[in-house]
Protein backbone atom coordinates (compact mmCIF):
# COMPACT_ATOMS: atom_id res chain seq x y z
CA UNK A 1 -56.32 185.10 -34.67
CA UNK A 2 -57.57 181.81 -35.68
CA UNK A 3 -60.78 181.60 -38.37
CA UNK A 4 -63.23 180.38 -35.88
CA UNK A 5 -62.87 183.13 -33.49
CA UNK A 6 -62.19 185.78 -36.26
CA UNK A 7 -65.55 184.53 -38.07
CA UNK A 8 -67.34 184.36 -34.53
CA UNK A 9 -66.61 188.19 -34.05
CA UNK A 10 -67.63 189.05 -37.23
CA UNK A 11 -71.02 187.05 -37.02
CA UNK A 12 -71.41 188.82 -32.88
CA UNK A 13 -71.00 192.60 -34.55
CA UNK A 14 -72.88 192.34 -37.70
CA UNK A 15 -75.35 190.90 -35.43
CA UNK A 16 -75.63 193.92 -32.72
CA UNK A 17 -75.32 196.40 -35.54
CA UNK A 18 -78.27 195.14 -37.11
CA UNK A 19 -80.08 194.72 -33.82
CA UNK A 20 -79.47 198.19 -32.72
CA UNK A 21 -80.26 199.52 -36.40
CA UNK A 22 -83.57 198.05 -36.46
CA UNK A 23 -84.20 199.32 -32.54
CA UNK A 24 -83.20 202.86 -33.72
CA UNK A 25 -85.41 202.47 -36.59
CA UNK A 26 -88.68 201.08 -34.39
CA UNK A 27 -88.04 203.84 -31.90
CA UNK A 28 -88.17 206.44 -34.33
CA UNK A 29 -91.55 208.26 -35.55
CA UNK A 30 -93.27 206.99 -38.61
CA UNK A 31 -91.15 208.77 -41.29
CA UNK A 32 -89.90 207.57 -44.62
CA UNK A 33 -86.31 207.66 -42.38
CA UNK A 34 -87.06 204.86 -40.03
CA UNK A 35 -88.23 202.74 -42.70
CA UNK A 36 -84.78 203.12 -44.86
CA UNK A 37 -83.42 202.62 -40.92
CA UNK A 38 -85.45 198.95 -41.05
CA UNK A 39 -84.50 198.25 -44.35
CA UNK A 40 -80.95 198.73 -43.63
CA UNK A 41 -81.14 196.99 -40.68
CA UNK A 42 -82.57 194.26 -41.96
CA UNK A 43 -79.47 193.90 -44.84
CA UNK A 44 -76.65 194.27 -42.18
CA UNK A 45 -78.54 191.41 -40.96
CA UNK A 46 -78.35 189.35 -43.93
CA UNK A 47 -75.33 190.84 -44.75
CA UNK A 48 -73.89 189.00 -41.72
CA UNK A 49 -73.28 185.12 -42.48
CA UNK A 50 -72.12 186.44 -45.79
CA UNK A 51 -69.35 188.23 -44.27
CA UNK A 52 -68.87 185.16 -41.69
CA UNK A 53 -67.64 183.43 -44.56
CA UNK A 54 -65.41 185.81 -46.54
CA UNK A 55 -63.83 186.62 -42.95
CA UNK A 56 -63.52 182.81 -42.76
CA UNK A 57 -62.21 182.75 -46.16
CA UNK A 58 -59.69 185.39 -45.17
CA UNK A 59 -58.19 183.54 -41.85
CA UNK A 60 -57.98 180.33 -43.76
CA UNK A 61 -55.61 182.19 -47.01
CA UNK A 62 -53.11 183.36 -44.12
CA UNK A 63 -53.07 179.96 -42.29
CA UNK A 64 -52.32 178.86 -45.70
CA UNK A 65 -54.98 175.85 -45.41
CA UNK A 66 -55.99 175.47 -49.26
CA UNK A 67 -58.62 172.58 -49.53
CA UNK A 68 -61.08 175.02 -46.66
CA UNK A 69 -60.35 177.99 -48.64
CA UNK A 70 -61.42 176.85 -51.61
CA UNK A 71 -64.36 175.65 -49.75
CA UNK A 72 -65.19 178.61 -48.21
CA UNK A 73 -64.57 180.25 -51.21
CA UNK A 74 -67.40 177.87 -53.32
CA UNK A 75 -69.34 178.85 -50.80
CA UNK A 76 -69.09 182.25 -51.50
CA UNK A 77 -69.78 182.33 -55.11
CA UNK A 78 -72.83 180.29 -54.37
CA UNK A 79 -74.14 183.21 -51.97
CA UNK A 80 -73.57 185.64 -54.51
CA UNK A 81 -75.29 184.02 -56.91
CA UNK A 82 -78.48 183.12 -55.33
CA UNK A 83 -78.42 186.72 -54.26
CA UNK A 84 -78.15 187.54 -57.31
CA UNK A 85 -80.62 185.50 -58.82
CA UNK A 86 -83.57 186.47 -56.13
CA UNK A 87 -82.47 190.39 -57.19
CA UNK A 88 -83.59 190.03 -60.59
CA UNK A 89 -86.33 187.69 -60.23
């Protein structure tokens, strides 16, 4: 499987997971459940382009393409950190 369409699958699931989480968490009754339901919903969903790129990362190591791994790789660490950095401020 090539990166593009291994990256494209990942982006398509992560994507209907987090659609049907936050469905399943709308449908159910006010409870402090649904809202953990949203809330995790809302991470698979931002969760998602993150993955895209390690997947990406991934398909490019076994196609043995260096300069894009590396890139995708930069990339990654600068996901990280912003994540990090909007966690603790």
């Amino acid at each position: 499987m090539n990166a593009s369409r291994a990256t494209a699958m990942t982006l398509r699931i992560f994507l209907a997971a987090g659609v049907v989480t936050l469905l399943i968490g709308l449908l159910m009754p006010e409870s402090g459940d649904s809202d953990r339901i949203l809330w995790f919903g809302v991470l698979l969903l931002i969760l998602a382009p993150l993955t895209g790129v390690f997947v990406t990362a991934v398909a490019l190591m076994s196609e043995r393409d260096r300069f894009w791994t590396r890139i995708a790789s930069v990339l990654i660490c600068v996901i990280l950190l912003v994540v990090a950095v909007s966690v603790y401020i």
